[in-house]
PDB file of N, CA and C in Angstrom:
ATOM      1  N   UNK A   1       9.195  35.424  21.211  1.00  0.00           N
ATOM      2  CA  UNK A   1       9.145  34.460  20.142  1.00  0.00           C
ATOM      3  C   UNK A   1       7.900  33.584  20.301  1.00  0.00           C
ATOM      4  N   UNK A   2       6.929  33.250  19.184  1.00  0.00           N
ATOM      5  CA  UNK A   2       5.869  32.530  19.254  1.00  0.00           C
ATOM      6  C   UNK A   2       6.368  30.891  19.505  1.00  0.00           C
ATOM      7  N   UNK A   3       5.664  30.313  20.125  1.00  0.00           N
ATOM      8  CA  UNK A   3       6.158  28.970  20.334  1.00  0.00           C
ATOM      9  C   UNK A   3       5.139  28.308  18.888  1.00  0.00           C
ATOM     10  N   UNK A   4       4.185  28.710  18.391  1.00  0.00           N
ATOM     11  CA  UNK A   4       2.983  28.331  17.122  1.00  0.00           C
ATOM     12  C   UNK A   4       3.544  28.699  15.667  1.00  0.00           C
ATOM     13  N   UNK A   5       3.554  28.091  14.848  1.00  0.00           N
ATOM     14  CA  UNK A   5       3.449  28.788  13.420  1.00  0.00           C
ATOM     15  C   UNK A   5       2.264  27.642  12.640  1.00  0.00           C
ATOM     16  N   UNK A   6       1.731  28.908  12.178  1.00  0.00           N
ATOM     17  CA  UNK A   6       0.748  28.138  11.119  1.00  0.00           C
ATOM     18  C   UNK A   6       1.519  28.017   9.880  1.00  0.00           C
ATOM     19  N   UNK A   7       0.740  26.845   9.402  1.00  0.00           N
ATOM     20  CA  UNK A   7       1.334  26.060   8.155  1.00  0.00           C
ATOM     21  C   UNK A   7       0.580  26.781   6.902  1.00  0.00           C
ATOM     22  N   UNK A   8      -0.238  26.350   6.684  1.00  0.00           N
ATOM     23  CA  UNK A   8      -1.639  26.283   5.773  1.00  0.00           C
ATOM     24  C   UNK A   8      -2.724  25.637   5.658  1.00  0.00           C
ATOM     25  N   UNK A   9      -3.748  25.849   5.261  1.00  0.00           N
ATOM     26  CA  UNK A   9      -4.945  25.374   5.439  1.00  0.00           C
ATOM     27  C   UNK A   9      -5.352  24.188   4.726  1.00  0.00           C
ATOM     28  N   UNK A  10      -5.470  23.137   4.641  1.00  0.00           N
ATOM     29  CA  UNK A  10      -5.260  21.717   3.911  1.00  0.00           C
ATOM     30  C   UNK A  10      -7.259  21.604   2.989  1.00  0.00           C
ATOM     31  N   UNK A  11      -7.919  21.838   1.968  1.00  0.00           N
ATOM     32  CA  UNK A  11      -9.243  21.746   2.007  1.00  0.00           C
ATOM     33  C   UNK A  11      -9.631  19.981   2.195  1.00  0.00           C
ATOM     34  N   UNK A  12      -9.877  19.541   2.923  1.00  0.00           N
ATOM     35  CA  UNK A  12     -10.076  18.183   3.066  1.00  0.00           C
ATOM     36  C   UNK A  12     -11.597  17.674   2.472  1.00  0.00           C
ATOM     37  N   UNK A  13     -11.996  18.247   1.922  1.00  0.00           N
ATOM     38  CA  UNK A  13     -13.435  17.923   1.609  1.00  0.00           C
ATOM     39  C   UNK A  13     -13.822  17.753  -0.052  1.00  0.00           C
ATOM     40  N   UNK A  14     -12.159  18.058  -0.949  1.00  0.00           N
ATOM     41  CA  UNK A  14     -12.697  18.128  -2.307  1.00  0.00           C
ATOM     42  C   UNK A  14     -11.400  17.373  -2.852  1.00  0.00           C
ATOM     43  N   UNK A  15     -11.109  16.839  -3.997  1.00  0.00           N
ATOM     44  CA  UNK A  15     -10.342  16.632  -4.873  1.00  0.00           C
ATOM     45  C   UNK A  15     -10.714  17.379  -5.995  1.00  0.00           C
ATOM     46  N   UNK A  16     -10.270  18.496  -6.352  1.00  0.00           N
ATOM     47  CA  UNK A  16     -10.197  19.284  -7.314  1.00  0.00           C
ATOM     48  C   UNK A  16      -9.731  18.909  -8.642  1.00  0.00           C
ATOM     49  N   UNK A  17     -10.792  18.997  -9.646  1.00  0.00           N
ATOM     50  CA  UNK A  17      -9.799  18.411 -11.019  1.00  0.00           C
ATOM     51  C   UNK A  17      -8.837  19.135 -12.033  1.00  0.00           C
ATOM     52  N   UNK A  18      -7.846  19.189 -11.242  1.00  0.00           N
ATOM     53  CA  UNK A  18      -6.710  19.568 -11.424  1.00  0.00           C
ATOM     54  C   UNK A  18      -6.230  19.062 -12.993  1.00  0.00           C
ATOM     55  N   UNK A  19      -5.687  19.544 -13.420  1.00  0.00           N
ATOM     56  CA  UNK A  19      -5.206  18.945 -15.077  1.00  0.00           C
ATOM     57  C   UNK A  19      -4.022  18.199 -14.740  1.00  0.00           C
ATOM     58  N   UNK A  20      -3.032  18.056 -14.047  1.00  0.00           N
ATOM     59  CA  UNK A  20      -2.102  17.061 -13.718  1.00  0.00           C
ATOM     60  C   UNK A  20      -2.761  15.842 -13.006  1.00  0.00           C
ATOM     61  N   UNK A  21      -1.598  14.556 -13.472  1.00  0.00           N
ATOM     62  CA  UNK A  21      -2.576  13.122 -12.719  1.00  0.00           C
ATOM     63  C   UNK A  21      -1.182  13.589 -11.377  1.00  0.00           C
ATOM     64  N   UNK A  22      -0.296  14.355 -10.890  1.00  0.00           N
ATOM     65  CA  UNK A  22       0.023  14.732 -10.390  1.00  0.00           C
ATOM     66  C   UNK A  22       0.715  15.848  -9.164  1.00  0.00           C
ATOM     67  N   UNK A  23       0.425  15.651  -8.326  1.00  0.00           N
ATOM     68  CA  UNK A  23       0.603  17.728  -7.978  1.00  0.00           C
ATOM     69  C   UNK A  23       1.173  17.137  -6.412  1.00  0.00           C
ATOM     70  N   UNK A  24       2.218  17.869  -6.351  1.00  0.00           N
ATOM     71  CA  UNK A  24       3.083  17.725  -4.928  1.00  0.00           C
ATOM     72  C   UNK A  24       3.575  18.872  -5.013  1.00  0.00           C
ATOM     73  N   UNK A  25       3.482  19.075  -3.281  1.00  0.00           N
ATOM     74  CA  UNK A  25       3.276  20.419  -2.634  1.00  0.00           C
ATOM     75  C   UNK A  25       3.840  20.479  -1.353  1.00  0.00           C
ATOM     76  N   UNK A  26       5.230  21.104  -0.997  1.00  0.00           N
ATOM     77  CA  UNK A  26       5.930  20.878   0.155  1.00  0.00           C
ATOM     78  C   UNK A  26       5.220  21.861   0.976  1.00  0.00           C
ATOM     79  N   UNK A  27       4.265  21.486   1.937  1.00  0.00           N
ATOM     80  CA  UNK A  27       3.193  22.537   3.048  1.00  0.00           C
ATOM     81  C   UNK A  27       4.272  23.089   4.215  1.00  0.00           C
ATOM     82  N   UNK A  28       5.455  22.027   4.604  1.00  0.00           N
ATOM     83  CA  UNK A  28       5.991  22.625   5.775  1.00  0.00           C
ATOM     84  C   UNK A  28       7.767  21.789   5.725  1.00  0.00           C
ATOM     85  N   UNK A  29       8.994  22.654   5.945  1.00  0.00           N
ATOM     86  CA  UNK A  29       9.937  21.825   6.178  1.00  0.00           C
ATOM     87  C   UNK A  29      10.393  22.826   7.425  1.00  0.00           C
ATOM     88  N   UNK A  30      10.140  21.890   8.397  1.00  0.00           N
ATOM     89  CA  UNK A  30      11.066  22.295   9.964  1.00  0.00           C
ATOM     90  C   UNK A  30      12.207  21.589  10.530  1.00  0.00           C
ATOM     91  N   UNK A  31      12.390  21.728  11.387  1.00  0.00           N
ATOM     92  CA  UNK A  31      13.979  21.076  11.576  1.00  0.00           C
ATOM     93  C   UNK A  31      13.374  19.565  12.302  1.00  0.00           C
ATOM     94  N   UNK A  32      12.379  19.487  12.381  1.00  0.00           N
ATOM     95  CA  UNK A  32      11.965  17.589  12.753  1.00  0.00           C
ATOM     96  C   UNK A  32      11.514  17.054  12.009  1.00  0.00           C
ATOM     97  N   UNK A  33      10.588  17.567  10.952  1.00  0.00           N
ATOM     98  CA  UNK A  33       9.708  17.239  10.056  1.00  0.00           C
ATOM     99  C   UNK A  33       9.503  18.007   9.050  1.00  0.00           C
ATOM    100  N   UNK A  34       9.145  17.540   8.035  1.00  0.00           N
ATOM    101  CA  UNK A  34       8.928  18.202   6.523  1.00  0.00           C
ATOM    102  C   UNK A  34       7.013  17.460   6.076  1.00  0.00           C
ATOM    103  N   UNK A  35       6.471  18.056   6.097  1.00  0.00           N
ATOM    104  CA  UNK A  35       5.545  17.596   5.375  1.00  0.00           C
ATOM    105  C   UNK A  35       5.210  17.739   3.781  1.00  0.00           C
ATOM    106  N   UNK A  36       4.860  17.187   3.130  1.00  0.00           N
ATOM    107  CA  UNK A  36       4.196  16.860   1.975  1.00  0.00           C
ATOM    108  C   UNK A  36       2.962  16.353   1.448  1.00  0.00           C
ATOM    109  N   UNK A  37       2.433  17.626   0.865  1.00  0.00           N
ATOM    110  CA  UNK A  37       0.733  17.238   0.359  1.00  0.00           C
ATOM    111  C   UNK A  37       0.738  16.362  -1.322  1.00  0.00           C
ATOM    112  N   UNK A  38       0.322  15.154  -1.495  1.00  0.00           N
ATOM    113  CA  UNK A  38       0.421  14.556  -2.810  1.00  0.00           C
ATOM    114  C   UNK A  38      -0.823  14.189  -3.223  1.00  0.00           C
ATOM    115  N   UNK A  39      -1.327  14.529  -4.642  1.00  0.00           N
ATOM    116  CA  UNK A  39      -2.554  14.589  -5.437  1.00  0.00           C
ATOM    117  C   UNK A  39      -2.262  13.298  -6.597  1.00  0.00           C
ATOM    118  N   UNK A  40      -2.850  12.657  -6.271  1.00  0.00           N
ATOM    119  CA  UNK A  40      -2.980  11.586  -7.629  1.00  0.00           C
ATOM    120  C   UNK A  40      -4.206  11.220  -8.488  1.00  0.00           C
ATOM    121  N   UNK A  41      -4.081  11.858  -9.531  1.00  0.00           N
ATOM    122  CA  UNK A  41      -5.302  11.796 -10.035  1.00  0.00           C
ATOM    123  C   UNK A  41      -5.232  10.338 -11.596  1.00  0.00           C
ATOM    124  N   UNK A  42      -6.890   9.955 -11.762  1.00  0.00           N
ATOM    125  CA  UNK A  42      -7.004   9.502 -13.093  1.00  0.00           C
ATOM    126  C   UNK A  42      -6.451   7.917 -12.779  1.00  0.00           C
ATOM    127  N   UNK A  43      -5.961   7.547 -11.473  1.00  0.00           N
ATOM    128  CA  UNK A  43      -5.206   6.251 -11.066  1.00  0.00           C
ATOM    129  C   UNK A  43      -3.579   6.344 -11.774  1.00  0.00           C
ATOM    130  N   UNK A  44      -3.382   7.403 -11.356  1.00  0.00           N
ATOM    131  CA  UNK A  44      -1.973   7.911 -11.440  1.00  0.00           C
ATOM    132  C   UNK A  44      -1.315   6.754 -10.273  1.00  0.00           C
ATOM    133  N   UNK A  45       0.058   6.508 -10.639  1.00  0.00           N
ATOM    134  CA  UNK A  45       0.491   5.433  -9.814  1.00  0.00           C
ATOM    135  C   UNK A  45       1.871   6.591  -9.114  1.00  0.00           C
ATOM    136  N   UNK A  46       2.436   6.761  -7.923  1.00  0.00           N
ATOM    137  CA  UNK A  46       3.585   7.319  -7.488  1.00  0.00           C
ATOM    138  C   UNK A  46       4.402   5.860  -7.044  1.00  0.00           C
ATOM    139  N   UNK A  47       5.322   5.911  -8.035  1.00  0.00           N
ATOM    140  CA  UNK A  47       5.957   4.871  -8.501  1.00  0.00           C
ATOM    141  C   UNK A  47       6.781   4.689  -7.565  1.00  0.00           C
ATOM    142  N   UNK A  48       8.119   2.868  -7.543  1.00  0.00           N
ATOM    143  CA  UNK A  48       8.294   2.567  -6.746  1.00  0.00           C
ATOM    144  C   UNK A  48       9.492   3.332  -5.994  1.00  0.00           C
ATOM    145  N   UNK A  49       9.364   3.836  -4.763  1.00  0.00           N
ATOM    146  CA  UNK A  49      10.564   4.353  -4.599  1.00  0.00           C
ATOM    147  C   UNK A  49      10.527   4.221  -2.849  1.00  0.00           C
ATOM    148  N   UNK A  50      11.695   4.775  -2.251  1.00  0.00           N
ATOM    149  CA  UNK A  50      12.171   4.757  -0.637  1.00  0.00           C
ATOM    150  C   UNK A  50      12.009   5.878  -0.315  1.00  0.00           C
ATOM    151  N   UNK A  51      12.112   6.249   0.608  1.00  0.00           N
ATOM    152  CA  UNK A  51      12.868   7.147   1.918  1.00  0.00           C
ATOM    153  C   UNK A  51      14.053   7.405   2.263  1.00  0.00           C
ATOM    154  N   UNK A  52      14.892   8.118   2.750  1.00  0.00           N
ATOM    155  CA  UNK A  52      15.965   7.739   3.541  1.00  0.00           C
ATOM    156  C   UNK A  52      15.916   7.552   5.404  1.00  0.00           C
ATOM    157  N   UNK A  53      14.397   8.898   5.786  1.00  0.00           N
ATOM    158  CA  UNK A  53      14.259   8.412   6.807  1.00  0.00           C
ATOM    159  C   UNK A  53      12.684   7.940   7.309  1.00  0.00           C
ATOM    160  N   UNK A  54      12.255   7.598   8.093  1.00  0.00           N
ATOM    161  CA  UNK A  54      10.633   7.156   8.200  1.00  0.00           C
ATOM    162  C   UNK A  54       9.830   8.278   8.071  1.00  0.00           C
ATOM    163  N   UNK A  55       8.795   7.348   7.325  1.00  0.00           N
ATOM    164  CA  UNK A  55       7.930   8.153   6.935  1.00  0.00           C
ATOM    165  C   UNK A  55       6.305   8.179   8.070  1.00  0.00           C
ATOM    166  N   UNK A  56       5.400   8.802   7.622  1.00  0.00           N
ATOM    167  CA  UNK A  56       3.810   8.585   7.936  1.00  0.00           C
ATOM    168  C   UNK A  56       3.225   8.982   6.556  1.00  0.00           C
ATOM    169  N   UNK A  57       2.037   8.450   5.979  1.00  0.00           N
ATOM    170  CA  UNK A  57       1.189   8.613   5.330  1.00  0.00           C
ATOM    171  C   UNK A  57      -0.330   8.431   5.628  1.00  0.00           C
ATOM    172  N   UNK A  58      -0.882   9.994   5.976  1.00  0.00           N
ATOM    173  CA  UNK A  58      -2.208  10.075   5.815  1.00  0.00           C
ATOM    174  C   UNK A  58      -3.128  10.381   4.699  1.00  0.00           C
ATOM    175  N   UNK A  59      -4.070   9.265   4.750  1.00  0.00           N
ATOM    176  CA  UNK A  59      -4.884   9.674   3.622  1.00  0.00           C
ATOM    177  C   UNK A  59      -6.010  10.800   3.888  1.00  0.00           C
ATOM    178  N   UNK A  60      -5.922  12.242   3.034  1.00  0.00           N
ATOM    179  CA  UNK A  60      -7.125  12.949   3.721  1.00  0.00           C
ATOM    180  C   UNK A  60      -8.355  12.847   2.727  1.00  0.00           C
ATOM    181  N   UNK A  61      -8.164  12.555   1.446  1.00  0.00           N
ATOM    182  CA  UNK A  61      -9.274  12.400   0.488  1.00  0.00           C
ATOM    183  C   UNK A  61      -8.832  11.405  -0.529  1.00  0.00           C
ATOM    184  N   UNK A  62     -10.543  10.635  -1.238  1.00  0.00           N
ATOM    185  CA  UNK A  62     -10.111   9.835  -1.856  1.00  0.00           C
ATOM    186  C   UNK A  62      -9.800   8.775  -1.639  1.00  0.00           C
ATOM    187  N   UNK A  63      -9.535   7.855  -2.452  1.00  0.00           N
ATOM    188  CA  UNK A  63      -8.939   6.170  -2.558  1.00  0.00           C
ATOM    189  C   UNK A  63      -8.406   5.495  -3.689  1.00  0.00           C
ATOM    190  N   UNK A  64      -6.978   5.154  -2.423  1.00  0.00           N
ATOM    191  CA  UNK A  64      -5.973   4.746  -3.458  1.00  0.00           C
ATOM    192  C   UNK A  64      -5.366   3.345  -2.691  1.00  0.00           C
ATOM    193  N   UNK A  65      -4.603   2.742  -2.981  1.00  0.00           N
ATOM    194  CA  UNK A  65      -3.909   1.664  -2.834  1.00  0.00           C
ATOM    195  C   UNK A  65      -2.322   2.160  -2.353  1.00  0.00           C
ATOM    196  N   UNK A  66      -2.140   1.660  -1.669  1.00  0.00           N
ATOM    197  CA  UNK A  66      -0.242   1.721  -0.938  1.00  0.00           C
ATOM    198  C   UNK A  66       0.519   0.731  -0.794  1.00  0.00           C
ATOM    199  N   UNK A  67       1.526  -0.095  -0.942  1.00  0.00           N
ATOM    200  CA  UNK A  67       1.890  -1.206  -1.560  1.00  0.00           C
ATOM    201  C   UNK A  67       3.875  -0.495  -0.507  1.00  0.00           C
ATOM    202  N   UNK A  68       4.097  -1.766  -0.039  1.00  0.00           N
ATOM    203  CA  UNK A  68       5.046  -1.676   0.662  1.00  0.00           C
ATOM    204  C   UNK A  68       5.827  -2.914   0.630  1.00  0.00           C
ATOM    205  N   UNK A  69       6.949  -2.991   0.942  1.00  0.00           N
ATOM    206  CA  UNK A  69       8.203  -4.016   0.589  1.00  0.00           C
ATOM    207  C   UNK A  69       8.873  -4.511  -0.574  1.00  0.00           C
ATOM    208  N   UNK A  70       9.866  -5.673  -0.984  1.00  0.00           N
ATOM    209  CA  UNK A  70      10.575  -5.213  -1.659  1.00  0.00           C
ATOM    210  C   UNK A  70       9.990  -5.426  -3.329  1.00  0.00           C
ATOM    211  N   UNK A  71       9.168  -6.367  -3.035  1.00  0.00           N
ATOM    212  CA  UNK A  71       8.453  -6.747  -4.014  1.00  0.00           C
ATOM    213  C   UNK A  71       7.103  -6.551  -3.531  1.00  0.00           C
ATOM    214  N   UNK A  72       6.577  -5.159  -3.257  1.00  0.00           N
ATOM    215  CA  UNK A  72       5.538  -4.308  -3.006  1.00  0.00           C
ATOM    216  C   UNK A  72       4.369  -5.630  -2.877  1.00  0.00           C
ATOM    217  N   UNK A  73       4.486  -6.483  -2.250  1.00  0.00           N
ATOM    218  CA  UNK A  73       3.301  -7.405  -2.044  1.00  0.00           C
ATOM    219  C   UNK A  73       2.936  -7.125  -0.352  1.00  0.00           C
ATOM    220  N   UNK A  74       3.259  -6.199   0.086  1.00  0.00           N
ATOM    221  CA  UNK A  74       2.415  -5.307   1.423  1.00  0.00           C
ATOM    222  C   UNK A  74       1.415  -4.912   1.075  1.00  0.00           C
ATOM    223  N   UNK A  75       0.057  -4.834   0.716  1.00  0.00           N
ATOM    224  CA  UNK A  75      -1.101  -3.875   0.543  1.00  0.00           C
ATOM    225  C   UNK A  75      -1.835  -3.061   1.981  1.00  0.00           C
ATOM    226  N   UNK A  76      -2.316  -1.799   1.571  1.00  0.00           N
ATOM    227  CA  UNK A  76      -3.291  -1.545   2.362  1.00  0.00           C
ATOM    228  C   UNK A  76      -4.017  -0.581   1.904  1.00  0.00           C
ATOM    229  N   UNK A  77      -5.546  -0.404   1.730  1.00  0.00           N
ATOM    230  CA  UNK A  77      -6.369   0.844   0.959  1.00  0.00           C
ATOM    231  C   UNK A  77      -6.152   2.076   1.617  1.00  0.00           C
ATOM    232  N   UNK A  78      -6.541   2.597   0.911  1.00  0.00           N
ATOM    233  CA  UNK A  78      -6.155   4.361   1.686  1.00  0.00           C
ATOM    234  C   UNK A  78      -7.615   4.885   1.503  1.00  0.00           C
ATOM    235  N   UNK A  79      -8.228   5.254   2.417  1.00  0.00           N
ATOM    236  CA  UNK A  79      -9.402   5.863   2.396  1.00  0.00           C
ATOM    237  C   UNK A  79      -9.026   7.526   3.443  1.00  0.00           C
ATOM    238  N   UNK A  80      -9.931   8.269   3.517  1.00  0.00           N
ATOM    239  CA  UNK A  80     -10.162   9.359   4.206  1.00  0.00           C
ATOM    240  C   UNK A  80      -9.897   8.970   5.352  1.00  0.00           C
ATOM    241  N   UNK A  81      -8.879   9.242   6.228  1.00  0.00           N
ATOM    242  CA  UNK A  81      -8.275   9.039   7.659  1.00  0.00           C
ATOM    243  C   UNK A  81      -7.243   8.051   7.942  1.00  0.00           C
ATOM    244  N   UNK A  82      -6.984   7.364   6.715  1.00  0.00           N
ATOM    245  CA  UNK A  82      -6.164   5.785   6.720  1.00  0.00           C
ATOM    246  C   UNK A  82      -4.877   6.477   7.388  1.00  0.00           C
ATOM    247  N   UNK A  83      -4.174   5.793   7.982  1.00  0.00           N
ATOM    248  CA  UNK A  83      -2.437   6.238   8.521  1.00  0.00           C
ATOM    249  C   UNK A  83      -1.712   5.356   8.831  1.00  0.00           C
ATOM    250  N   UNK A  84      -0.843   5.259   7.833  1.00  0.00           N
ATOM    251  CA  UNK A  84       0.122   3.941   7.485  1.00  0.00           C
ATOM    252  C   UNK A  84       1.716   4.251   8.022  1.00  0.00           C
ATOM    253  N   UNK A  85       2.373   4.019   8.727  1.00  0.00           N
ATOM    254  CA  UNK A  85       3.690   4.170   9.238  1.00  0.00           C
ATOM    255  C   UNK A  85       4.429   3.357   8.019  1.00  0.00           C
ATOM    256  N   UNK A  86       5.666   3.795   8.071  1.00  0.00           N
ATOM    257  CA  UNK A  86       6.770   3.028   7.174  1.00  0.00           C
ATOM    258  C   UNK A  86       8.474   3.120   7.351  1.00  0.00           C
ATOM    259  N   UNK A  87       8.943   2.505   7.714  1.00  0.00           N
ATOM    260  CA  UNK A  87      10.221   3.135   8.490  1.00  0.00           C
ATOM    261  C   UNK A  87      10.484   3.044   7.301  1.00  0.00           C
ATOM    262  N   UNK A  88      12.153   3.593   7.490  1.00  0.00           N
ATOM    263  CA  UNK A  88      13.333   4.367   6.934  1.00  0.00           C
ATOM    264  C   UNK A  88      13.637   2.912   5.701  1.00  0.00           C
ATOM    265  N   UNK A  89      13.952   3.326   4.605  1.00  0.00           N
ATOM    266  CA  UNK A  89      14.629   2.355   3.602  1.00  0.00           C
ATOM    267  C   UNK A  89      13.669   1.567   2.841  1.00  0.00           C
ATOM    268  N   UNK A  90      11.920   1.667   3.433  1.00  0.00           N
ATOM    269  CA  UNK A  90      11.578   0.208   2.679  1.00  0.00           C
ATOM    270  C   UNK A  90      11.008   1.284   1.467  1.00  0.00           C
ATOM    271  N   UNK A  91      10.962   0.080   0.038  1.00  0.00           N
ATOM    272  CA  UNK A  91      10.423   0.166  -1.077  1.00  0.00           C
ATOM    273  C   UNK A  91       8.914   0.914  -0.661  1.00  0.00           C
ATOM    274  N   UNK A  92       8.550   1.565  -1.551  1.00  0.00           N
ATOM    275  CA  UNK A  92       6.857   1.799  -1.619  1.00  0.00           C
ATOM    276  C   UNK A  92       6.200   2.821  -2.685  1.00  0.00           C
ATOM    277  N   UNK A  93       4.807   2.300  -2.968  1.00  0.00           N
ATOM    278  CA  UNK A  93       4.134   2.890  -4.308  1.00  0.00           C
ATOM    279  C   UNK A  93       3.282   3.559  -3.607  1.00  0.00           C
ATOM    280  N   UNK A  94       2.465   4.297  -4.451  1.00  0.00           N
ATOM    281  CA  UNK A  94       1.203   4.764  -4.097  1.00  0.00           C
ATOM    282  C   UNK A  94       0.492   4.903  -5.685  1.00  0.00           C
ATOM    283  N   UNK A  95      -1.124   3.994  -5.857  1.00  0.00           N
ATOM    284  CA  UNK A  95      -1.799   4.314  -6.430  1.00  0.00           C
ATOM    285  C   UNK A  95      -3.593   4.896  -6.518  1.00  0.00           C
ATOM    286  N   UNK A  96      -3.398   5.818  -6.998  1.00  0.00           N
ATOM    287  CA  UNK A  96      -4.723   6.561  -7.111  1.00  0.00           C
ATOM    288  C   UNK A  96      -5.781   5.371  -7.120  1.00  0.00           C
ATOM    289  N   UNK A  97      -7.148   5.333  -7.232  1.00  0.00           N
ATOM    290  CA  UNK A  97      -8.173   4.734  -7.756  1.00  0.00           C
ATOM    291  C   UNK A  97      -9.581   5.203  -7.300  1.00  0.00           C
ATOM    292  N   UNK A  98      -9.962   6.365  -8.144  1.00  0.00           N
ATOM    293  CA  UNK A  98      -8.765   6.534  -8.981  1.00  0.00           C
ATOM    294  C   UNK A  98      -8.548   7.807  -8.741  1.00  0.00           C
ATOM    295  N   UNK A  99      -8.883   8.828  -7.283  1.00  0.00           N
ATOM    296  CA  UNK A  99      -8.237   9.959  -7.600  1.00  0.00           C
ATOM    297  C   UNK A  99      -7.681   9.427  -5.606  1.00  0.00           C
ATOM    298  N   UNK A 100      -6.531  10.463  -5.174  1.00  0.00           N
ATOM    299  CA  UNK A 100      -6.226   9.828  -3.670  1.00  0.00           C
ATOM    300  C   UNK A 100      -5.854  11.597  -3.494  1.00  0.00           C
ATOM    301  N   UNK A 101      -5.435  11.903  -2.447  1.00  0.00           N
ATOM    302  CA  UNK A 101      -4.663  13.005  -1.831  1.00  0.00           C
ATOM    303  C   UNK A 101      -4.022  12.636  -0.475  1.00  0.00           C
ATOM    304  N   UNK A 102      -2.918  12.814  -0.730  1.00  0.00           N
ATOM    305  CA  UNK A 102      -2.145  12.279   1.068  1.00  0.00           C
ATOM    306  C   UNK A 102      -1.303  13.063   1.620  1.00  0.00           C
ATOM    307  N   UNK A 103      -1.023  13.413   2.772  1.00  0.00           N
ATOM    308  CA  UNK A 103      -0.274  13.691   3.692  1.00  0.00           C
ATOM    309  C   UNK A 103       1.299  13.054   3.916  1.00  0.00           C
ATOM    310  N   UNK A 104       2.226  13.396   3.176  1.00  0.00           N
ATOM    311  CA  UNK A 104       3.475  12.531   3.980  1.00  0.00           C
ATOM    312  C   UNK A 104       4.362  13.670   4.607  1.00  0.00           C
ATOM    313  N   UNK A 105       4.564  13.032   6.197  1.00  0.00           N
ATOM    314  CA  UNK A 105       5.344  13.344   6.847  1.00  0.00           C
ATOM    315  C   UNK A 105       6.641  12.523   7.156  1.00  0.00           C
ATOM    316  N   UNK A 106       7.573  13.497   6.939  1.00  0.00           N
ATOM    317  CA  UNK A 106       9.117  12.829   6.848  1.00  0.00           C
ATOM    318  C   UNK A 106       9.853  13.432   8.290  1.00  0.00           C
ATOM    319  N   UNK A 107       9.943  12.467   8.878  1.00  0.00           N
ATOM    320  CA  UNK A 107      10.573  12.530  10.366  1.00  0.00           C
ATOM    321  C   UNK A 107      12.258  13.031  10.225  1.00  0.00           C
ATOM    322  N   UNK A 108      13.037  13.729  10.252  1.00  0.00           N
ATOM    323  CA  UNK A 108      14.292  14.023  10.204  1.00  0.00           C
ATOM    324  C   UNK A 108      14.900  13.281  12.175  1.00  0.00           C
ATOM    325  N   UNK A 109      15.939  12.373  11.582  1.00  0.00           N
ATOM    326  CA  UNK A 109      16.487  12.299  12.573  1.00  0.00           C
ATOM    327  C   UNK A 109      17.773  13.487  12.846  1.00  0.00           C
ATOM    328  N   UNK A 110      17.415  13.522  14.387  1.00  0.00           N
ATOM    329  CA  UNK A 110      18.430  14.774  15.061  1.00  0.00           C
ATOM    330  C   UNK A 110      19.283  14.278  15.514  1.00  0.00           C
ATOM    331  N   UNK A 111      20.495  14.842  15.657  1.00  0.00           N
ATOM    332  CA  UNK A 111      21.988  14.251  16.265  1.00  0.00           C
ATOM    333  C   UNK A 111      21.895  15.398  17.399  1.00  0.00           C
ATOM    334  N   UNK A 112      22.026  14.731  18.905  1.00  0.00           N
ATOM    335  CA  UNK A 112      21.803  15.099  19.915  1.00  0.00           C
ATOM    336  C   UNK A 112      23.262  14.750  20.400  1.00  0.00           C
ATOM    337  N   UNK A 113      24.232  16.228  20.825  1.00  0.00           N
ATOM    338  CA  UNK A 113      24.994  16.143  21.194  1.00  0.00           C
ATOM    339  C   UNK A 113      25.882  15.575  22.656  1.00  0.00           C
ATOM    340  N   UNK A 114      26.874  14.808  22.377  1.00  0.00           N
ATOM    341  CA  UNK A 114      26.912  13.872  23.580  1.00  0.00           C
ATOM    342  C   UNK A 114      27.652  15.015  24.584  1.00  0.00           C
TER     343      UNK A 114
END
């Protein structure tokens, strides 16, 4: 059994103009983690919503704005390499500006038998 699996190849060097101000793309779901590739184009906003468990968000192209808590007055820019942690439950947006592409990884908690 390989202990490696490749995912896919991420192009980090372009934002493609895609005809959606939207495009999400599940790259990997394993039993710890699920990743998710998200395209926001035109200052497309990914509106306000949660998690159930913690997240990471890397920015690999582009710049957008990320907005966290309950009344999203958390800011922080998202540029090429930005990586924003966010635990489990809080509110959060994401807006293009005006095109972004990000990385979210969703941590699955494991129940480790007693």
């Amino acid at each position: 059994m390989s202990n490696l699996q490749f995912v896919t190849k991420i192009d980090l060097c372009s934002l493609d103009d895609g005809s959606k101000p939207m495009e999400v793309r599940k790259l990997f779901d394993g039993e710890d983690a699920t990743l998710i590739e998200i395209k926001l184009r035109d200052r497309h906003t990914l509106t306000r919503h949660k998690a159930v468990e913690s997240i990471t968000v890397l920015c690999l192209a582009g710049k957008g704005m990320f907005r966290a808590g309950s009344h999203l007055n958390e800011e922080h820019e998202l540029v090429a390499g930005t990586l924003i942690s966010v635990a489990a439950g809080i509110e959060h947006e994401v807006e293009a500006q005006p095109d972004v592409t990000i990385l979210v990884t969703k941590f699955k908690r494991i129940e480790v038998e007693k």
